[in-house]
PDB file of N, CA and C in Angstrom:
ATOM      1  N   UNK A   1     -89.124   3.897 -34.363  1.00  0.00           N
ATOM      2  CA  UNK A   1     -89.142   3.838 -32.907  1.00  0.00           C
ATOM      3  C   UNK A   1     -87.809   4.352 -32.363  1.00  0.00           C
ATOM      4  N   UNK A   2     -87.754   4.958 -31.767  1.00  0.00           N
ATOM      5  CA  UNK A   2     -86.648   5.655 -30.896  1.00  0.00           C
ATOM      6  C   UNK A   2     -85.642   4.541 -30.286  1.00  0.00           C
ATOM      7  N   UNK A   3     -86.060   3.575 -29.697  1.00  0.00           N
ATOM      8  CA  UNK A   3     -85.368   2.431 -29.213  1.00  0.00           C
ATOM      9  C   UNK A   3     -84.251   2.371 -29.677  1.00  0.00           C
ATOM     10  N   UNK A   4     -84.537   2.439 -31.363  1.00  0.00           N
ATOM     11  CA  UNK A   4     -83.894   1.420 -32.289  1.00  0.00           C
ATOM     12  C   UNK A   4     -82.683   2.795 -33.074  1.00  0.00           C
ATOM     13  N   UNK A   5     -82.862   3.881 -32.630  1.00  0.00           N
ATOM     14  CA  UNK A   5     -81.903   5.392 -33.169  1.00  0.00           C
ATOM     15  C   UNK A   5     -80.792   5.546 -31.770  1.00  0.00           C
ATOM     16  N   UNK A   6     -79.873   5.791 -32.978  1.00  0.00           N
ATOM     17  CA  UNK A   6     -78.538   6.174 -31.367  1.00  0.00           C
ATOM     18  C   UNK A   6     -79.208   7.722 -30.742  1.00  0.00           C
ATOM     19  N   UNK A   7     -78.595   7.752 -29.838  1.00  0.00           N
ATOM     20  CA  UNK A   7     -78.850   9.255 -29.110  1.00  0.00           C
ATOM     21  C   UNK A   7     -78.266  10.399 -29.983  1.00  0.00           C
ATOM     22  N   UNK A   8     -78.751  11.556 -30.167  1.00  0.00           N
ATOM     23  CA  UNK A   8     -77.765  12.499 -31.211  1.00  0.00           C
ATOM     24  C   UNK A   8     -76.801  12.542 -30.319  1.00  0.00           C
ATOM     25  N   UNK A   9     -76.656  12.564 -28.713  1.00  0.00           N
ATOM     26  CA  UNK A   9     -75.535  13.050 -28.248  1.00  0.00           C
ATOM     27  C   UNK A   9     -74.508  11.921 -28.149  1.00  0.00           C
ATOM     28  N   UNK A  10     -74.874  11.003 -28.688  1.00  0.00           N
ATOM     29  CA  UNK A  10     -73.556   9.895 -28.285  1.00  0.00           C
ATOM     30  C   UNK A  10     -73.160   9.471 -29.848  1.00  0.00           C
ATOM     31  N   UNK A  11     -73.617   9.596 -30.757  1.00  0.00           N
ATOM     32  CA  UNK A  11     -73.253   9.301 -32.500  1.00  0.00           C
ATOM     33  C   UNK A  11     -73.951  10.287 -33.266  1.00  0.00           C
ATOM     34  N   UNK A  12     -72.997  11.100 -34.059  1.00  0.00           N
ATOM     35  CA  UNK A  12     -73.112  11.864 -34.782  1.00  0.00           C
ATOM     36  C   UNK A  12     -73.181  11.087 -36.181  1.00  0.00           C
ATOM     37  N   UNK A  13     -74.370  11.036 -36.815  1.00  0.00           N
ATOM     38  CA  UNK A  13     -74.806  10.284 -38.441  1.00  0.00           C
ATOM     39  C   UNK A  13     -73.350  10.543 -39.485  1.00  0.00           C
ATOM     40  N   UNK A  14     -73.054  11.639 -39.210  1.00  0.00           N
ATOM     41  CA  UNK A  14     -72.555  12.619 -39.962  1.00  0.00           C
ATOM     42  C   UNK A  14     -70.913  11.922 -40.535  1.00  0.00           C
ATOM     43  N   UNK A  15     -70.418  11.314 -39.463  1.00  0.00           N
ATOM     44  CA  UNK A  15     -69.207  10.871 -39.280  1.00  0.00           C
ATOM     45  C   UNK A  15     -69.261   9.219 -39.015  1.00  0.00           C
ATOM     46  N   UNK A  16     -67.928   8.642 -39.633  1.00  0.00           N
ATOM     47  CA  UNK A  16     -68.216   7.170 -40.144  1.00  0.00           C
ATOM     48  C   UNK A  16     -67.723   6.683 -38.792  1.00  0.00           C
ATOM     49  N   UNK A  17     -67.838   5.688 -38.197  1.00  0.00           N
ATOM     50  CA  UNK A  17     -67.831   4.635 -37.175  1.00  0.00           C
ATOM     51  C   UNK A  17     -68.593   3.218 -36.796  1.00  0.00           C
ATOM     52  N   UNK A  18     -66.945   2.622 -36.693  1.00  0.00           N
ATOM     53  CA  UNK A  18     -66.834   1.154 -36.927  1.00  0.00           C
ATOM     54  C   UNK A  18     -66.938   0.480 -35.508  1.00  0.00           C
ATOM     55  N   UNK A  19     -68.429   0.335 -34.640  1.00  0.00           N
ATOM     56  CA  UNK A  19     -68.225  -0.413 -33.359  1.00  0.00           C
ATOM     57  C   UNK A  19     -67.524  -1.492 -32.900  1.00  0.00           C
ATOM     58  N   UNK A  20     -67.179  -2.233 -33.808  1.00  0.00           N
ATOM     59  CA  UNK A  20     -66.832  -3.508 -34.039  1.00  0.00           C
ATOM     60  C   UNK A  20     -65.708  -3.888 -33.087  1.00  0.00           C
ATOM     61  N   UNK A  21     -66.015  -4.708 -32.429  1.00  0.00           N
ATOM     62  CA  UNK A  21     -64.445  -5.077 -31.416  1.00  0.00           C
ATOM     63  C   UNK A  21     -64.481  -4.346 -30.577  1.00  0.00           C
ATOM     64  N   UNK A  22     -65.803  -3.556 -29.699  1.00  0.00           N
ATOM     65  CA  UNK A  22     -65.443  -2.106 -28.659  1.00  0.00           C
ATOM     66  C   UNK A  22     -65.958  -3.342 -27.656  1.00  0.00           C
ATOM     67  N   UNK A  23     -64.898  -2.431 -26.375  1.00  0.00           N
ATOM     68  CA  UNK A  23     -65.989  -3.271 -25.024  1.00  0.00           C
ATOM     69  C   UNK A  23     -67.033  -2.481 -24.991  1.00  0.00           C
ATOM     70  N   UNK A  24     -68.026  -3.577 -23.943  1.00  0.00           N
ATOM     71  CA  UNK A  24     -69.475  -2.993 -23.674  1.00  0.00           C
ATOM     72  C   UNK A  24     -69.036  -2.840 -22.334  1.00  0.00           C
ATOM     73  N   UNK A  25     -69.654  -1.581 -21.460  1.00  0.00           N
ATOM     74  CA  UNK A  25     -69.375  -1.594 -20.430  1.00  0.00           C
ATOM     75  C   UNK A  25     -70.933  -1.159 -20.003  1.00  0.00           C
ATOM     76  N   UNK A  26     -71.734  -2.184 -19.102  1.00  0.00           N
ATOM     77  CA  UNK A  26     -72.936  -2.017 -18.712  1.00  0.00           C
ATOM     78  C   UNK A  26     -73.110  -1.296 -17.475  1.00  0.00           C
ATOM     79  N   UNK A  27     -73.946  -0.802 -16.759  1.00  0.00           N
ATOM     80  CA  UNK A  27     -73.959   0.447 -15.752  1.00  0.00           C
ATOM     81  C   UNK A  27     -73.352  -0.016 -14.362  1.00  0.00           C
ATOM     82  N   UNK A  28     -73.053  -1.736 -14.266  1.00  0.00           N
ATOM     83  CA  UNK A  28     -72.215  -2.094 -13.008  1.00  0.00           C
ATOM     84  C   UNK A  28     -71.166  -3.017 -13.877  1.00  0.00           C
ATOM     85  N   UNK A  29     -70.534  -3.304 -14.549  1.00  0.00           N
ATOM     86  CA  UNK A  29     -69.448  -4.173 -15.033  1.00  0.00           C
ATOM     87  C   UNK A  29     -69.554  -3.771 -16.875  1.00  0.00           C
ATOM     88  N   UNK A  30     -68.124  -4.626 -16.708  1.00  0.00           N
ATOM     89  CA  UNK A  30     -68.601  -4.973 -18.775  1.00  0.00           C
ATOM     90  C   UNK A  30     -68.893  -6.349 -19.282  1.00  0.00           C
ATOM     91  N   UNK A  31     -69.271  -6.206 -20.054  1.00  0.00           N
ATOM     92  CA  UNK A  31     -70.500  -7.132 -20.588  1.00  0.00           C
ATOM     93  C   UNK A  31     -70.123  -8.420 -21.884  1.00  0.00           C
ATOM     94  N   UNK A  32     -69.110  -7.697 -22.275  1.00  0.00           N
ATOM     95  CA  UNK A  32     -68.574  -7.957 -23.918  1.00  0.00           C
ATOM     96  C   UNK A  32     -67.911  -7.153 -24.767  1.00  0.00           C
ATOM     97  N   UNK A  33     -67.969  -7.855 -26.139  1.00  0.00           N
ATOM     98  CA  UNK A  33     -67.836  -6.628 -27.312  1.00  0.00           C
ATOM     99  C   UNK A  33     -68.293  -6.959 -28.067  1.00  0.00           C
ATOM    100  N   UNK A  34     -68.257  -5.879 -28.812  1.00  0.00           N
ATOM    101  CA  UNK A  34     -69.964  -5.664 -30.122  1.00  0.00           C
ATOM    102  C   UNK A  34     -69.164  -6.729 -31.076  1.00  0.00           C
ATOM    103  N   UNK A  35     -69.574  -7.860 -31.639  1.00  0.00           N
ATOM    104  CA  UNK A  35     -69.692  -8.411 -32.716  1.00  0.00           C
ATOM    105  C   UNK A  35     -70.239  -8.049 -33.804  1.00  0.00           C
ATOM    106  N   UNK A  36     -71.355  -7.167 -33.691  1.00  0.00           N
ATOM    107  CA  UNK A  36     -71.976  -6.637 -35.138  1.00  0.00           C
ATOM    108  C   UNK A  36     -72.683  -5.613 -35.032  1.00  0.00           C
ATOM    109  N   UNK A  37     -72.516  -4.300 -35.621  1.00  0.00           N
ATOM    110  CA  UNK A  37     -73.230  -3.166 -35.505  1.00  0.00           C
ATOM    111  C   UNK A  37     -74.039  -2.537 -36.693  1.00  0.00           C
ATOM    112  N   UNK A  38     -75.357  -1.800 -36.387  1.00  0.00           N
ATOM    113  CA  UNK A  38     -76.227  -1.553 -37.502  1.00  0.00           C
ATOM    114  C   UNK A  38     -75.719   0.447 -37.614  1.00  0.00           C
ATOM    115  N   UNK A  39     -76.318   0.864 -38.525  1.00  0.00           N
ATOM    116  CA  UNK A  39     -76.330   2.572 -38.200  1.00  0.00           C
ATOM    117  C   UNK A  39     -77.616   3.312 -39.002  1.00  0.00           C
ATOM    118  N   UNK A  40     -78.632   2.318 -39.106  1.00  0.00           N
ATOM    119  CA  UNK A  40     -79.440   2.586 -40.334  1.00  0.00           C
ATOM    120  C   UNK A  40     -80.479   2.852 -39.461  1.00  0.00           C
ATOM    121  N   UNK A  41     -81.388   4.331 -40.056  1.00  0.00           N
ATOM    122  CA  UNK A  41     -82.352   5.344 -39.107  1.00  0.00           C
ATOM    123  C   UNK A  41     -82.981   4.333 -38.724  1.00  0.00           C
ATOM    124  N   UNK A  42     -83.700   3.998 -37.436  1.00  0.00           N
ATOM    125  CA  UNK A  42     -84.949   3.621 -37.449  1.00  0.00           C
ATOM    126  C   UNK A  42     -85.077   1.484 -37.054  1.00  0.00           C
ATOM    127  N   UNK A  43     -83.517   1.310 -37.300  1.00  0.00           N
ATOM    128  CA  UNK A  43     -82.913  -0.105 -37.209  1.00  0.00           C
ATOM    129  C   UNK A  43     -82.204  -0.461 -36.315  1.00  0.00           C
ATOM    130  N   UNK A  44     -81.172   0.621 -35.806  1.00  0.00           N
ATOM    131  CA  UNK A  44     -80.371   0.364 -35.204  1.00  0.00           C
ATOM    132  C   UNK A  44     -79.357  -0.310 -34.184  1.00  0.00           C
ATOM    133  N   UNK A  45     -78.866  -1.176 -34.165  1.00  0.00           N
ATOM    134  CA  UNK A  45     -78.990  -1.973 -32.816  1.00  0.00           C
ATOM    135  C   UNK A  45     -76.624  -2.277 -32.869  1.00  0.00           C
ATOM    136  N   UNK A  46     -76.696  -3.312 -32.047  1.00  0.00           N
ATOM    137  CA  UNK A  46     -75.187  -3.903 -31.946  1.00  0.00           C
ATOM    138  C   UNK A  46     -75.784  -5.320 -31.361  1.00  0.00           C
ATOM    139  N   UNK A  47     -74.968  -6.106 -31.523  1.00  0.00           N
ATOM    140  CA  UNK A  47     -75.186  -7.444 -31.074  1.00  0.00           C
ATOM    141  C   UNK A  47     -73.752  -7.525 -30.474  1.00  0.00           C
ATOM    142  N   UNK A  48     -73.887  -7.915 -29.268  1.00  0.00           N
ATOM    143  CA  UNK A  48     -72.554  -7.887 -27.909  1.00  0.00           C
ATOM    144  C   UNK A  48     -72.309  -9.927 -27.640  1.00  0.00           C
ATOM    145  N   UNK A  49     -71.185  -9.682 -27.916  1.00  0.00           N
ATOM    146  CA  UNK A  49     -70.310 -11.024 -27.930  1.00  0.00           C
ATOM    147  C   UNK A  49     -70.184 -11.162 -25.964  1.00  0.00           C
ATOM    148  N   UNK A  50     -71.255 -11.610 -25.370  1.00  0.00           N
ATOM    149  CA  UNK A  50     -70.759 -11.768 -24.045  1.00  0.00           C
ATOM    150  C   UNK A  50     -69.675 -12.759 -23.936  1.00  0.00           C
ATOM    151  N   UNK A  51     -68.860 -13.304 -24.124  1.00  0.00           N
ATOM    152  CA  UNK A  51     -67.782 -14.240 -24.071  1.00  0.00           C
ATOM    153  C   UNK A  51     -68.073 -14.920 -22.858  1.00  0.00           C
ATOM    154  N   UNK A  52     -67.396 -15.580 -22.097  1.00  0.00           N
ATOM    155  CA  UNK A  52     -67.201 -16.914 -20.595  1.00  0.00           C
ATOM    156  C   UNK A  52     -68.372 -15.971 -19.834  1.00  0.00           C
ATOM    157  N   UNK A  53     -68.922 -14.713 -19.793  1.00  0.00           N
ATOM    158  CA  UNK A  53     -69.390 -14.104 -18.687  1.00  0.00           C
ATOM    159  C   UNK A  53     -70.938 -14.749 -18.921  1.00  0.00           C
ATOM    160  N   UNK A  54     -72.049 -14.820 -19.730  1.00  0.00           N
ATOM    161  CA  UNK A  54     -73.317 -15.621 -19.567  1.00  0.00           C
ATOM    162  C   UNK A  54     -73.019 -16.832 -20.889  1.00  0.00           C
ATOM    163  N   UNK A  55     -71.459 -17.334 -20.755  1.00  0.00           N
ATOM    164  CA  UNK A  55     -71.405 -18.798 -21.370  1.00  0.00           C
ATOM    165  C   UNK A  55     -71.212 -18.585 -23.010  1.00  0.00           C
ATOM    166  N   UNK A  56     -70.903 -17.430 -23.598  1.00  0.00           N
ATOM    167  CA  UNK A  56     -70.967 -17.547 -25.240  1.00  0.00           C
ATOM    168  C   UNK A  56     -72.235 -16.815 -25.379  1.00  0.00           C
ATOM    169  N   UNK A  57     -73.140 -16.674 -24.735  1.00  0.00           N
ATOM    170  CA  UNK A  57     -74.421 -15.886 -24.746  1.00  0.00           C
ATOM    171  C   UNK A  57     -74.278 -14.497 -26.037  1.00  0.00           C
ATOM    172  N   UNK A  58     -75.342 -14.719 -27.105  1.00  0.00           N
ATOM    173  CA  UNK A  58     -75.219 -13.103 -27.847  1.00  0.00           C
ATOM    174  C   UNK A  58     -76.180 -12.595 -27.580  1.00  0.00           C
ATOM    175  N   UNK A  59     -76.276 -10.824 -27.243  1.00  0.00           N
ATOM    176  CA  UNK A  59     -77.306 -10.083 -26.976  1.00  0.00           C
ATOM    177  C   UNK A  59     -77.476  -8.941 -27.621  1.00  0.00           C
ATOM    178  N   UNK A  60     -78.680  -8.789 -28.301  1.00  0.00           N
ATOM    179  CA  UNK A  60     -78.943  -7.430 -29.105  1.00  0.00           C
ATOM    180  C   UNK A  60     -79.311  -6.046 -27.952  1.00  0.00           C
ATOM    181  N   UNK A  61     -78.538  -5.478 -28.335  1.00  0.00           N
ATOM    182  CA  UNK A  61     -78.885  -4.544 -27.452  1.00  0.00           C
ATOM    183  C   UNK A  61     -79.235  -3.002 -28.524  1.00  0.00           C
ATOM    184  N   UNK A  62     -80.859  -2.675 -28.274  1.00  0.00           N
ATOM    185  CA  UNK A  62     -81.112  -1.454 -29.557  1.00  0.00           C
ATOM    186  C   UNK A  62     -80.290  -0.325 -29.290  1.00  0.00           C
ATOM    187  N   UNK A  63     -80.308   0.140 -30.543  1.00  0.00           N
ATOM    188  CA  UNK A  63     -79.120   1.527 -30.000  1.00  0.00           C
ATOM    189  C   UNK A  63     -79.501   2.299 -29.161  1.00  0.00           C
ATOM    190  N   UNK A  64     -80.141   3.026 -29.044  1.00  0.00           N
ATOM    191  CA  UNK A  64     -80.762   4.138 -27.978  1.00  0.00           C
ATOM    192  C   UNK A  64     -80.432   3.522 -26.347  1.00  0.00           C
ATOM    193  N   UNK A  65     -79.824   2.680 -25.999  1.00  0.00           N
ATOM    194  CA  UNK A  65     -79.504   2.363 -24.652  1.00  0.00           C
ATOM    195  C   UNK A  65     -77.595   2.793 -24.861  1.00  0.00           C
ATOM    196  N   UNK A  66     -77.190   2.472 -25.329  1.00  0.00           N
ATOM    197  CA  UNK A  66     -75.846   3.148 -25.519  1.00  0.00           C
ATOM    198  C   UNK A  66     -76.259   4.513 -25.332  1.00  0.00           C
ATOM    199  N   UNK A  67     -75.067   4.846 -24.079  1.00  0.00           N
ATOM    200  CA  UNK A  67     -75.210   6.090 -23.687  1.00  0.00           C
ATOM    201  C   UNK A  67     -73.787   6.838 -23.894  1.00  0.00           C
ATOM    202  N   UNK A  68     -73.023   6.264 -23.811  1.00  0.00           N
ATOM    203  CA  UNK A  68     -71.996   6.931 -24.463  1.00  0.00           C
ATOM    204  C   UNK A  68     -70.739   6.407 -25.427  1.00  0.00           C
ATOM    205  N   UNK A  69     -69.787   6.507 -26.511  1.00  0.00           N
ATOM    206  CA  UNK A  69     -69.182   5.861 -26.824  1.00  0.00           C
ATOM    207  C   UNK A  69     -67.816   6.632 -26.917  1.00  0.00           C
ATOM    208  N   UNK A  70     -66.548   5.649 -26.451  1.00  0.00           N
ATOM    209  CA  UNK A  70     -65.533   6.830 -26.348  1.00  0.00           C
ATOM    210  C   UNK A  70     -64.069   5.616 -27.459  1.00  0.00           C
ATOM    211  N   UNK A  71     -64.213   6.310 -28.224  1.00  0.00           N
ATOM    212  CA  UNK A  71     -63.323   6.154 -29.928  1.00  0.00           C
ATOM    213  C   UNK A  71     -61.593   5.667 -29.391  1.00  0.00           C
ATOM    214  N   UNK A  72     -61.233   6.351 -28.154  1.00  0.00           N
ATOM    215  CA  UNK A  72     -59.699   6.026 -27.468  1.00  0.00           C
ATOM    216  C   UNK A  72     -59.621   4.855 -26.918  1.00  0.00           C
ATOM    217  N   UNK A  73     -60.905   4.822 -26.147  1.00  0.00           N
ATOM    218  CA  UNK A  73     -60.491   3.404 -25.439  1.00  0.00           C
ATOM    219  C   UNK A  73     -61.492   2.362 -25.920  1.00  0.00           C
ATOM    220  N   UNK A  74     -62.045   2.762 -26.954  1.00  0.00           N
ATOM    221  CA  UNK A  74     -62.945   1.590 -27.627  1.00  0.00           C
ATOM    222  C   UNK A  74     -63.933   0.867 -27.099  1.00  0.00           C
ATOM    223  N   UNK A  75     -64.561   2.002 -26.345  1.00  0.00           N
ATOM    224  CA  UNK A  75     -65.748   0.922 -25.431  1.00  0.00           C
ATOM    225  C   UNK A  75     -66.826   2.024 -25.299  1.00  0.00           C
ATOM    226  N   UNK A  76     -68.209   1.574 -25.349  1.00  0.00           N
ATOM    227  CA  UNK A  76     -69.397   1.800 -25.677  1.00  0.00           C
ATOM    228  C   UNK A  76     -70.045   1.564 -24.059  1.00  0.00           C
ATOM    229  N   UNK A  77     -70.977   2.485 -23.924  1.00  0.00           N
ATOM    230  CA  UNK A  77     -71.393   2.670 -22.287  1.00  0.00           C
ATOM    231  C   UNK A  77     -72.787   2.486 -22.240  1.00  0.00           C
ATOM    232  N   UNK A  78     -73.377   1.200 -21.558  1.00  0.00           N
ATOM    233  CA  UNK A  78     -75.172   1.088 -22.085  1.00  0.00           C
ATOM    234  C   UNK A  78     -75.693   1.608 -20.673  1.00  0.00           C
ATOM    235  N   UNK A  79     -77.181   1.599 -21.125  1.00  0.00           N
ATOM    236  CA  UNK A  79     -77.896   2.197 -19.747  1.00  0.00           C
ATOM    237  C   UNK A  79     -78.439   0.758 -19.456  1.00  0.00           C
ATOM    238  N   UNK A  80     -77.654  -0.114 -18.982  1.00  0.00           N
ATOM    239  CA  UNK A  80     -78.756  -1.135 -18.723  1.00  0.00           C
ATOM    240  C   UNK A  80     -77.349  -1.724 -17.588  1.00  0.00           C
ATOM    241  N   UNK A  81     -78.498  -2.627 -16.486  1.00  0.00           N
ATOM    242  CA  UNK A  81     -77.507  -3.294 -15.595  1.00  0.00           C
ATOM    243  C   UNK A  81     -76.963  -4.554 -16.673  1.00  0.00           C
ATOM    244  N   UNK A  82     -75.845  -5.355 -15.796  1.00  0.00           N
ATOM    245  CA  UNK A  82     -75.687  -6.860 -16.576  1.00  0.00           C
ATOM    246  C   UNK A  82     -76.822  -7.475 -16.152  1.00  0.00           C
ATOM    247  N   UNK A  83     -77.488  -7.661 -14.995  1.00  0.00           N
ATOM    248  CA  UNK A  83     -78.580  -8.830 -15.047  1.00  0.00           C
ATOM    249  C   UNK A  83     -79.489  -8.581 -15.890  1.00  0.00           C
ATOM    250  N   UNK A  84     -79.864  -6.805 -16.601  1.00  0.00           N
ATOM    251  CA  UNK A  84     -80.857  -6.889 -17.282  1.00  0.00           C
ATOM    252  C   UNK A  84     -80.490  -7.428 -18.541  1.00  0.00           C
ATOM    253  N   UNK A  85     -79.314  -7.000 -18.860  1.00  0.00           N
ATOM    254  CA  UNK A  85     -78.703  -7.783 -20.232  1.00  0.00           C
ATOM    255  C   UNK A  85     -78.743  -9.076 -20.251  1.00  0.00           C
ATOM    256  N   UNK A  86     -78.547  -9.552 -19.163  1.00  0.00           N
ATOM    257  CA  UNK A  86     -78.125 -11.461 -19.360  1.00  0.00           C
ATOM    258  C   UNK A  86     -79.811 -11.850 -19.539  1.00  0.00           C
ATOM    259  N   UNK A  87     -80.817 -11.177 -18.962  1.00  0.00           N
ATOM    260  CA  UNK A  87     -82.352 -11.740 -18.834  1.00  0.00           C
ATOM    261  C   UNK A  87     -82.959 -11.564 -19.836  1.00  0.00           C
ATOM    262  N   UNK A  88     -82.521 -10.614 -20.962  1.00  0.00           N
ATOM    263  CA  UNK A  88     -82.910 -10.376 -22.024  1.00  0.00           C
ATOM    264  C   UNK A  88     -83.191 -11.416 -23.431  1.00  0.00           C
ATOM    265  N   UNK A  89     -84.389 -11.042 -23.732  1.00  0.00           N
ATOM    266  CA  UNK A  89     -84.591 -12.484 -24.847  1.00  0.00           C
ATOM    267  C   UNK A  89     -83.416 -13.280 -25.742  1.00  0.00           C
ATOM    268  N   UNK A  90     -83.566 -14.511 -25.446  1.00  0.00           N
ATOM    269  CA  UNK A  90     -82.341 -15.044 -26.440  1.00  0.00           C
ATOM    270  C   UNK A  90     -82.000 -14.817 -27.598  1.00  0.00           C
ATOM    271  N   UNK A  91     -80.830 -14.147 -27.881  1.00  0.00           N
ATOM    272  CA  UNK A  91     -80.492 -14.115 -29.119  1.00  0.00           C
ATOM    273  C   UNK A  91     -80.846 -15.546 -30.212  1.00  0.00           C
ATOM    274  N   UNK A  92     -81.336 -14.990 -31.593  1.00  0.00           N
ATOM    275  CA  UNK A  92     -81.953 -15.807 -32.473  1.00  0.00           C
ATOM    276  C   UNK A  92     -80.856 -15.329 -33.771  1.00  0.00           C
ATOM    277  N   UNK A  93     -79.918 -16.003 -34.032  1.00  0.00           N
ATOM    278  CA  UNK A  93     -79.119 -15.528 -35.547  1.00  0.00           C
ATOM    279  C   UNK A  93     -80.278 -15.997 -36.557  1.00  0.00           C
ATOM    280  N   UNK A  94     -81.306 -16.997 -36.360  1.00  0.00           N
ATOM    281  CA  UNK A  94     -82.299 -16.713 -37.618  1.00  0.00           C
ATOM    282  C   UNK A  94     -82.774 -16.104 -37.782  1.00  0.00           C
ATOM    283  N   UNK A  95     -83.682 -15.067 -36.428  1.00  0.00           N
ATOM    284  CA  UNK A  95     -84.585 -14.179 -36.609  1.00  0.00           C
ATOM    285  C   UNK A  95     -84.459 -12.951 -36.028  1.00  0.00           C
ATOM    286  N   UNK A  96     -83.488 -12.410 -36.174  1.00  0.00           N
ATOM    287  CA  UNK A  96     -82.644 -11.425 -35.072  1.00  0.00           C
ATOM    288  C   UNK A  96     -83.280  -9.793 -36.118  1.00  0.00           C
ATOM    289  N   UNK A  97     -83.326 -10.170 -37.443  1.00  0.00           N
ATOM    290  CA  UNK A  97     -83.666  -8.994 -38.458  1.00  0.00           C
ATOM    291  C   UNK A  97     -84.807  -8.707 -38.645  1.00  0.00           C
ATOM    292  N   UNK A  98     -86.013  -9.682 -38.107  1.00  0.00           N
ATOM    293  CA  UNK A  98     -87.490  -9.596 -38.220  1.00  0.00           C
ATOM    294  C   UNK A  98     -87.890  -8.840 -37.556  1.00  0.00           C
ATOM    295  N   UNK A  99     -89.084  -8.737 -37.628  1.00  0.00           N
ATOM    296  CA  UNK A  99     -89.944  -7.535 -37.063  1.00  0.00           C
ATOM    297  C   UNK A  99     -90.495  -8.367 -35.595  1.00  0.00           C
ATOM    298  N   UNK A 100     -91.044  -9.743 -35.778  1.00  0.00           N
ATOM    299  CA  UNK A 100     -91.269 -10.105 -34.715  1.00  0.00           C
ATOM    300  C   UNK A 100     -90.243  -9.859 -32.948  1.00  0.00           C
ATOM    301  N   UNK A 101     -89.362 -10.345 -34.097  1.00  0.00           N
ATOM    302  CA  UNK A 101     -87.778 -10.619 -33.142  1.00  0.00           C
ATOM    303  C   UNK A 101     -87.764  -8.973 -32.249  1.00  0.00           C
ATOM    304  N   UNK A 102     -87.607  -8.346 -33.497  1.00  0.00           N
ATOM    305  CA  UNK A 102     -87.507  -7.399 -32.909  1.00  0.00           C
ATOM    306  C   UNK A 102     -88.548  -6.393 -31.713  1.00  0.00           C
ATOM    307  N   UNK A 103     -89.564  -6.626 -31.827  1.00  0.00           N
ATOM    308  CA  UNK A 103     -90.449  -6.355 -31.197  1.00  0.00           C
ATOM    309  C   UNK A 103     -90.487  -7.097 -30.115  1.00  0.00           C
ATOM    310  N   UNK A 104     -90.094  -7.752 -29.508  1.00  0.00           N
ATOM    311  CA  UNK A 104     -89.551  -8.802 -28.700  1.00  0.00           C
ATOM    312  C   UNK A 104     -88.600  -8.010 -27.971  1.00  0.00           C
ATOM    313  N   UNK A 105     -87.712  -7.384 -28.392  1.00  0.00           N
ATOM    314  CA  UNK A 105     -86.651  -6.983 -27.732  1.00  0.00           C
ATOM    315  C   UNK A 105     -86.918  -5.366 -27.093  1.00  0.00           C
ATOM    316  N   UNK A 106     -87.773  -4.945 -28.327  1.00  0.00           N
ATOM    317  CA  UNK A 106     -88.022  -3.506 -27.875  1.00  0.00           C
ATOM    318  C   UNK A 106     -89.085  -3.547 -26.780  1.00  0.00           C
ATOM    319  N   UNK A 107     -89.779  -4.596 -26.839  1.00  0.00           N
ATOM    320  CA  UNK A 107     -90.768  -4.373 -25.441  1.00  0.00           C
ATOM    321  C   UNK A 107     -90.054  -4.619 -24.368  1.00  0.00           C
ATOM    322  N   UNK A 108     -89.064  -5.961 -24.103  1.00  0.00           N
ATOM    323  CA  UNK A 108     -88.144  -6.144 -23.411  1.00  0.00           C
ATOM    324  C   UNK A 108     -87.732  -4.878 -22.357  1.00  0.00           C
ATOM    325  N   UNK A 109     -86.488  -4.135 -23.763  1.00  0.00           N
ATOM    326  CA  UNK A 109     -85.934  -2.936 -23.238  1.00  0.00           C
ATOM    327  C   UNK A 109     -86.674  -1.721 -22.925  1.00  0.00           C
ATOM    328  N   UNK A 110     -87.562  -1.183 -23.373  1.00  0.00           N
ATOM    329  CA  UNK A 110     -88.238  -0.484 -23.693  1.00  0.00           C
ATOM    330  C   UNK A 110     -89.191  -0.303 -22.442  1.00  0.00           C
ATOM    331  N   UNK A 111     -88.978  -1.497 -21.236  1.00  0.00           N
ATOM    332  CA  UNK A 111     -89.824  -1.089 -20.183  1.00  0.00           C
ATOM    333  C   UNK A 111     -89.286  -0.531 -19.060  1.00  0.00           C
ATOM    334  N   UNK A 112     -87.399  -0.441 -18.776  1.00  0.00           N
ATOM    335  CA  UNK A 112     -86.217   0.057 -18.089  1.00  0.00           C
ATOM    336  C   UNK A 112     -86.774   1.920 -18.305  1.00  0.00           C
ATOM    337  N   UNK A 113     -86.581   2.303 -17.489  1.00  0.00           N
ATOM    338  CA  UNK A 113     -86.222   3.516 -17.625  1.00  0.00           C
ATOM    339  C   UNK A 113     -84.792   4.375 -18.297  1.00  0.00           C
ATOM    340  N   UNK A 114     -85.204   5.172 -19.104  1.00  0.00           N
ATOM    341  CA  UNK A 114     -83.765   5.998 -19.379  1.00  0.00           C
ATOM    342  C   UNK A 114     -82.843   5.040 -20.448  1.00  0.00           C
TER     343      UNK A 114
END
């Protein structure tokens, strides 16, 4: 599913990169920083450490909404507002790798435009 693949224009496969610790900056504010990032075809996602902003809240966000990522200032650019992020299904650290889970999230996102 596409959801779940970075954009070719924002991550090149080709070349190694470590999201880890980037801010998220969502299409009106920032959001967090990535606590954990995937890069595997077809899987892809980051899980964003919202800190004090929705309370400790974690949110998977699939790759294909990252729209841009810039390596200098360490922050990753999603296509999504914050309210759509904060409304987004609760993060599950048990079931965050399943297929259910995941399907959960991709219908979620997957109904936003762009």
């Amino acid at each position: 599913m596409e959801l779940w693949n970075y954009r070719p224009d924002v991550y090149d496969r080709g070349k190694s990169l470590d999201l880890v610790g980037y801010h998220v900056q969502a299409t009106d504010g920032k959001v967090g920083s990535v606590d954990e990032a995937t890069y595997e075809v077809g899987e892809s996602y980051v899980i964003v450490d919202t800190g004090p902003w929705i309370f400790g809240k974690k949110v998977m966000l699939p790759a294909q909404v990252i729209t841009s990522i810039d390596p200098q200032e360490r922050k990753l650019f999603v296509a999504r507002t914050k309210a759509e992020i904060k409304e987004a299904p609760e993060f599950d650290e048990g079931t965050f790798k399943e297929h259910e889970y995941r399907t959960k999230i991709g219908d979620y996102y997957g109904r936003f435009p762009g």
